[in-house]
Protein backbone atom coordinates (compact mmCIF):
# COMPACT_ATOMS: atom_id res chain seq x y z
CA UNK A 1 0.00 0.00 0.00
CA UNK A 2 1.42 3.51 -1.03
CA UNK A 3 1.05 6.12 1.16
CA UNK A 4 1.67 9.49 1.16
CA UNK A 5 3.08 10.63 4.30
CA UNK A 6 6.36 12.96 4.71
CA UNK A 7 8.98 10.46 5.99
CA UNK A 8 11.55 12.41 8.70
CA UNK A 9 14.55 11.91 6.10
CA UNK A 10 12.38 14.82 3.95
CA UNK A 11 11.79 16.80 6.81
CA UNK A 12 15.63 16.51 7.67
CA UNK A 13 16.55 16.93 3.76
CA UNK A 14 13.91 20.30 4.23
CA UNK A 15 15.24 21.72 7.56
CA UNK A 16 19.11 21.45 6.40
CA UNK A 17 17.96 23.33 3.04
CA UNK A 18 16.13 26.09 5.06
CA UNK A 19 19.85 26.30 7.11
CA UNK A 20 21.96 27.10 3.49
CA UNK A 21 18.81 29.43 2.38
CA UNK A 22 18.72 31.40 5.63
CA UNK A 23 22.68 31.14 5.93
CA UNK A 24 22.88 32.75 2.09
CA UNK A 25 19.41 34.82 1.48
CA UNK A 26 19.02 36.16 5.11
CA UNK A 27 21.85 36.32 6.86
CA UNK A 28 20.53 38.42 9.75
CA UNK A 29 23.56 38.12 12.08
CA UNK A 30 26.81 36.30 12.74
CA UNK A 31 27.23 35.45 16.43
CA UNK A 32 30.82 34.66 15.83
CA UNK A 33 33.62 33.85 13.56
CA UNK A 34 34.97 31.00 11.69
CA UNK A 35 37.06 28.95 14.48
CA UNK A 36 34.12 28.85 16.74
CA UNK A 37 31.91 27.42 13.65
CA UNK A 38 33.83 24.81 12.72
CA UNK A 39 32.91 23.22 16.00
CA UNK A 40 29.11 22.36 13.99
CA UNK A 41 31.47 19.34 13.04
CA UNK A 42 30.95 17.45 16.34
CA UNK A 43 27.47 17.32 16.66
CA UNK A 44 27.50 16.51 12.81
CA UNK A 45 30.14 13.38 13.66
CA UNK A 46 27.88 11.99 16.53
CA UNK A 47 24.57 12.61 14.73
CA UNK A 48 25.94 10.70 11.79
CA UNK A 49 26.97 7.84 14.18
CA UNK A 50 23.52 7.28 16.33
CA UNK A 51 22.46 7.21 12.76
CA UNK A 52 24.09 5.00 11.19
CA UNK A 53 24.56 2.43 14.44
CA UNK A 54 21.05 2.74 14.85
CA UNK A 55 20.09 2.00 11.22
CA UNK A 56 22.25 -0.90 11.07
CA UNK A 57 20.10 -1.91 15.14
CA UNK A 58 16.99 -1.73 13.16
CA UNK A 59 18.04 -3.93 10.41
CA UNK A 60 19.52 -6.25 12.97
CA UNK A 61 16.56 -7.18 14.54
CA UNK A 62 13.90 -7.15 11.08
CA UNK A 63 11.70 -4.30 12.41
CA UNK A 64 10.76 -1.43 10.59
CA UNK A 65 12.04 2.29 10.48
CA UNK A 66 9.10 4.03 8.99
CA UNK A 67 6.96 5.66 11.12
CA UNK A 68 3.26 4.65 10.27
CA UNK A 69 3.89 1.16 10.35
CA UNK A 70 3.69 -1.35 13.21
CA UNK A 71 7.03 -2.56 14.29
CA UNK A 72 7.88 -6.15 14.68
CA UNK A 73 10.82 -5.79 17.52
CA UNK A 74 11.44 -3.69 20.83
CA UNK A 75 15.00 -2.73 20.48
CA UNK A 76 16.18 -2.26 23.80
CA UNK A 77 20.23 -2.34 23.61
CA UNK A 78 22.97 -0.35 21.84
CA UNK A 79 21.87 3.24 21.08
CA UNK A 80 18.35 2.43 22.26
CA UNK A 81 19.40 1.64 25.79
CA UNK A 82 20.13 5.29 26.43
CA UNK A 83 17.85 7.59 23.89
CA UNK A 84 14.21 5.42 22.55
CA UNK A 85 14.37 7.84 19.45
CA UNK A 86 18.49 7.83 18.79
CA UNK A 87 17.96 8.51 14.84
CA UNK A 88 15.57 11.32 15.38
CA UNK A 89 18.37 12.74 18.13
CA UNK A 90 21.04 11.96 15.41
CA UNK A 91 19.25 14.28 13.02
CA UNK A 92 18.51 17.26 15.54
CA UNK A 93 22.46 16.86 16.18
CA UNK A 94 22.75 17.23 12.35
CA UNK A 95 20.93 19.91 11.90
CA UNK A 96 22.40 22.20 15.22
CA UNK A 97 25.88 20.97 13.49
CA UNK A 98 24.61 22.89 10.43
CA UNK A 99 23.35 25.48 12.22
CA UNK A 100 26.45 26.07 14.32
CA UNK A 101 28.62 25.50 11.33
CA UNK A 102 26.50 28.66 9.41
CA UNK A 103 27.18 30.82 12.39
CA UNK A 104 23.86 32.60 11.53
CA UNK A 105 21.59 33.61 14.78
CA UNK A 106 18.38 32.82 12.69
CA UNK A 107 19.67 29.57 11.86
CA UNK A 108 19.01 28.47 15.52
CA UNK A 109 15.54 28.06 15.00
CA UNK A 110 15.36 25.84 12.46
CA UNK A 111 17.04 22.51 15.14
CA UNK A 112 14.17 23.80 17.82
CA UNK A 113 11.62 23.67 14.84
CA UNK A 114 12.67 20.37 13.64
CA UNK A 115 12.73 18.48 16.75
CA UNK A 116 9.56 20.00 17.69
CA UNK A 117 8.02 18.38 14.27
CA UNK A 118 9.40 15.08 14.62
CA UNK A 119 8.30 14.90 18.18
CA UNK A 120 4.62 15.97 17.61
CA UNK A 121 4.31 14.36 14.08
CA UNK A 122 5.70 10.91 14.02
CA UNK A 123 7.49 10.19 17.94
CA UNK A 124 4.11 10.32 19.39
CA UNK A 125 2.59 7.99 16.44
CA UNK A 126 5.66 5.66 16.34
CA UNK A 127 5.12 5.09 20.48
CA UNK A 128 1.39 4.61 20.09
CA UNK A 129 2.06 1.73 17.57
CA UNK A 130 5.14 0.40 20.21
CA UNK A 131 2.41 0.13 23.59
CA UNK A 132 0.20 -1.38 21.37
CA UNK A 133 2.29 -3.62 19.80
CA UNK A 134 4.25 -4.73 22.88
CA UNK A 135 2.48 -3.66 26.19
CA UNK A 136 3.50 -3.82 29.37
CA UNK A 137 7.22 -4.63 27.93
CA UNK A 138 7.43 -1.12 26.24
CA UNK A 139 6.18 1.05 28.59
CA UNK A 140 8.35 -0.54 31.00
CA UNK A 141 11.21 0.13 28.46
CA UNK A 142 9.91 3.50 28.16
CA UNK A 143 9.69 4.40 31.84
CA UNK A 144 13.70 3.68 32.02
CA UNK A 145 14.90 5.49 29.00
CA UNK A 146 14.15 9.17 28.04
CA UNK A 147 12.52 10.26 24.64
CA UNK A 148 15.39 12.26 23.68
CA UNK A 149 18.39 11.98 25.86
């Protein structure tokens, strides 16, 4: 069945166009120079990791990584011990990287907008289908590690 929801890779592709667009077409103010920026690179380096250590989690255990659908494991270990949404925390960390990297104050807004929009349009969906899927188990699982961080 084809559906056709916004999966949070567009939203990410979106937010970290809206950074270069902002950082070239409205470049309000710089809050400081070009040592400080090129610290964006470490939240860029650990963003790519949860995201690519949890990607390879999910494929581990056969569940799925979009959103809408019902998943078919509780991953409690690696980068799931410690955050329940580590991809969606990878991208945020992607996106402040950006941000930071830009040096642009109204560039800031965009990481607050986009983990605002993941949380209220697919965390809340994705951990409806987990307690229905597994119960007891998840919120158990979810009452010992944080949304985020």
């Amino acid at each position: 069945m084809k559906t056709n929801k916004i999966l949070p890779p567009r939203v990410f592709q979106i937010a970290l166009l809206v950074i270069v667009v902002i950082h070239f077409l409205i470049p309000v103010r710089f809050i400081y120079n070009s040592p400080v920026r090129f610290f964006g690179v470490i939240p860029i380096a650990y963003g790519v990791y949860l995201n690519i250590y949890s990607d390879w989690l999910i494929k581990k255990y056969k569940t799925t990584i979009k959103p809408f659908e019902k998943p078919t494991s509780l991953i409690e270990k690696g980068t799931f011990s410690y955050s329940r949404n580590p991809i969606y925390l990878g991208m945020v960390l992607i996106v402040l990287g950006c941000s930071l990297l830009s040096g642009s104050v109204l560039s800031f807004v965009v990481p607050v907008a986009f983990a605002f929009i993941l949380h209220f349009k697919y965390i809340i969906v994705e951990e409806v289908n987990l307690a229905s899927q597994f119960g007891e188990i998840y919120l158990s699982y979810k009452s010992k590690v944080r949304c985020w961080i």
